[in-house]
C-alpha atoms as a PDB file:
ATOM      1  CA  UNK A   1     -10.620  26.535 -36.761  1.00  0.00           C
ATOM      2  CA  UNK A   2     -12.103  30.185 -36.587  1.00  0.00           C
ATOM      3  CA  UNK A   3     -11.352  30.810 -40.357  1.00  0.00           C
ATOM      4  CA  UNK A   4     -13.696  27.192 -40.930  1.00  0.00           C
ATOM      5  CA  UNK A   5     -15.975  28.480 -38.445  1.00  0.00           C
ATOM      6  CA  UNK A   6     -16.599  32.126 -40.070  1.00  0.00           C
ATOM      7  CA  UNK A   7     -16.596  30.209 -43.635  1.00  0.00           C
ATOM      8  CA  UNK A   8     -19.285  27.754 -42.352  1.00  0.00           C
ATOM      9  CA  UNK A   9     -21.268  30.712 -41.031  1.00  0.00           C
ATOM     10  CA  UNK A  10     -21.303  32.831 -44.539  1.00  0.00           C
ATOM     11  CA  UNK A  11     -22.147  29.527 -46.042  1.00  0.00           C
ATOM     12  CA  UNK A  12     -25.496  28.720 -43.799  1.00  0.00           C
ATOM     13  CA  UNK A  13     -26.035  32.242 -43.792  1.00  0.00           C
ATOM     14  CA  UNK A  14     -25.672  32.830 -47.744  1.00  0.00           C
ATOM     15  CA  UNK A  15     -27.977  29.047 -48.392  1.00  0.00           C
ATOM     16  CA  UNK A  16     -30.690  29.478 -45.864  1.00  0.00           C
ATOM     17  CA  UNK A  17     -30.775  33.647 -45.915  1.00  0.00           C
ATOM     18  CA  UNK A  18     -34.838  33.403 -46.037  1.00  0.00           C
ATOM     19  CA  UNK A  19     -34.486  31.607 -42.438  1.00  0.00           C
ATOM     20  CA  UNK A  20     -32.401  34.886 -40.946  1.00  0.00           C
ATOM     21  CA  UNK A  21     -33.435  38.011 -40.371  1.00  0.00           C
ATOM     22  CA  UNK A  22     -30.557  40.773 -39.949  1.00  0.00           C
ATOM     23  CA  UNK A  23     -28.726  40.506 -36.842  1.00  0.00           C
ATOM     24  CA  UNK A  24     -26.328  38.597 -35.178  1.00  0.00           C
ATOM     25  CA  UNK A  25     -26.715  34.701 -34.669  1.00  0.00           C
ATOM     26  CA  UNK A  26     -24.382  31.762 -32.598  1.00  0.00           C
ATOM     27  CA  UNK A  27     -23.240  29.517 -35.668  1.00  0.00           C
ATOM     28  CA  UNK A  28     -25.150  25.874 -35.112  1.00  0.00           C
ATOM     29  CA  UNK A  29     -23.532  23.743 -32.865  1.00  0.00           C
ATOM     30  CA  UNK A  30     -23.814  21.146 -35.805  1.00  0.00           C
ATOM     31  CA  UNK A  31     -21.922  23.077 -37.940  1.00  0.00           C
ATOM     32  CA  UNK A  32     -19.216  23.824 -35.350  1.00  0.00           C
ATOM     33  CA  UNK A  33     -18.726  19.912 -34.266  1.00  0.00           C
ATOM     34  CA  UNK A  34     -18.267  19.768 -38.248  1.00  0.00           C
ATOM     35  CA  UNK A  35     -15.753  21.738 -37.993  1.00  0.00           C
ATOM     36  CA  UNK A  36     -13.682  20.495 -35.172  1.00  0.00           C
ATOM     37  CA  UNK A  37     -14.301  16.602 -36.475  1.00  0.00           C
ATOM     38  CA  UNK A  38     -12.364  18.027 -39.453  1.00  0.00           C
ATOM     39  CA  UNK A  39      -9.462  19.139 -37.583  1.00  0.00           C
ATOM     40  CA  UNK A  40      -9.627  16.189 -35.718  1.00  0.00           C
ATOM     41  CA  UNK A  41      -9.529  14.134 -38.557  1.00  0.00           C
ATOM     42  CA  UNK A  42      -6.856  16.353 -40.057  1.00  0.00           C
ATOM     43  CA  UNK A  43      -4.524  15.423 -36.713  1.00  0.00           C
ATOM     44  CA  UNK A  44      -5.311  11.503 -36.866  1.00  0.00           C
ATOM     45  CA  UNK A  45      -7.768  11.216 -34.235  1.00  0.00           C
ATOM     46  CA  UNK A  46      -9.972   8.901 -34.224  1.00  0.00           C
ATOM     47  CA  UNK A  47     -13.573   9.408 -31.891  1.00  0.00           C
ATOM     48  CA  UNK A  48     -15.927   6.484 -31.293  1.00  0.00           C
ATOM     49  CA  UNK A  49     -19.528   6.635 -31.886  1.00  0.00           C
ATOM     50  CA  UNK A  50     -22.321   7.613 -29.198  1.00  0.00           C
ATOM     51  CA  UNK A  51     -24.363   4.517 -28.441  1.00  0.00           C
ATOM     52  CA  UNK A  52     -28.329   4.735 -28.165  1.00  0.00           C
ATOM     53  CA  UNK A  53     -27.789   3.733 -24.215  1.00  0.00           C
ATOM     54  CA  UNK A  54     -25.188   6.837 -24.219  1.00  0.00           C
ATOM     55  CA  UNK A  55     -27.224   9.113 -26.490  1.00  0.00           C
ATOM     56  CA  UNK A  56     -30.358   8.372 -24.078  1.00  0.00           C
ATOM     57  CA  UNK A  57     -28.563   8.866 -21.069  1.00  0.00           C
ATOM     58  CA  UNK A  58     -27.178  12.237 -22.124  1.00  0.00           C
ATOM     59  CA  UNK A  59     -30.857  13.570 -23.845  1.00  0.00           C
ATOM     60  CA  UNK A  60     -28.154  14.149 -26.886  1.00  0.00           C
ATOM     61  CA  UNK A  61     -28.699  12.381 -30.451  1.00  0.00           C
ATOM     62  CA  UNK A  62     -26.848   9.603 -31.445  1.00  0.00           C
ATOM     63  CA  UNK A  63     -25.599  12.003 -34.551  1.00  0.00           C
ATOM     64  CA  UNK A  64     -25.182  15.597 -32.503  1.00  0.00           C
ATOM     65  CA  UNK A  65     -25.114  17.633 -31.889  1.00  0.00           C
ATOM     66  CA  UNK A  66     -23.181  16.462 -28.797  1.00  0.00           C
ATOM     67  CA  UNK A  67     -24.062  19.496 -26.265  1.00  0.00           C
ATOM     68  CA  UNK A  68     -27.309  20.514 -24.843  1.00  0.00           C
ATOM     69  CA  UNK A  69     -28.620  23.835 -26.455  1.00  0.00           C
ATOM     70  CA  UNK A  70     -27.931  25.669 -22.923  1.00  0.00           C
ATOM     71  CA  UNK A  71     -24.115  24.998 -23.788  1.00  0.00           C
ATOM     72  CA  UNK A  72     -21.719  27.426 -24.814  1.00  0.00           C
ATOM     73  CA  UNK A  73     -18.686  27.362 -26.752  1.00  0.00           C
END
């Protein structure tokens, strides 16, 4: 999952360079659920999807990312 995470990283940072400056940045949170939902895949699990009610409850959206920005990995 690290090697997927650094790869996903290069890739944002390599597409959307005009939106970094140089420096050091946390990789999205979307772009590390994508990451673990691939590995979960890979093992056979199978999540459920957020309803509106649960999505609204949590202040999350229905399509992630699933943590609140004040979360950390």
């Amino acid at each position: 999952n690290s090697f997927s995470n650094q790869v996903l990283a290069q890739i944002e940072l390599y597409t959307k360079r005009s939106q970094y400056s140089v420096g050091v940045f946390i990789l999205p949170k979307k772009l590390d659920e994508e990451v673990a939902a691939a590995h979960l895949d890979h093992l056979g699990v199978r999540l459920s999807k957020m309803s509106t009610e649960q999505a609204s409850y949590l202040d999350l959206n229905e399509s992630g990312p699933y943590k609140p920005e004040h979360y950390r990995y």
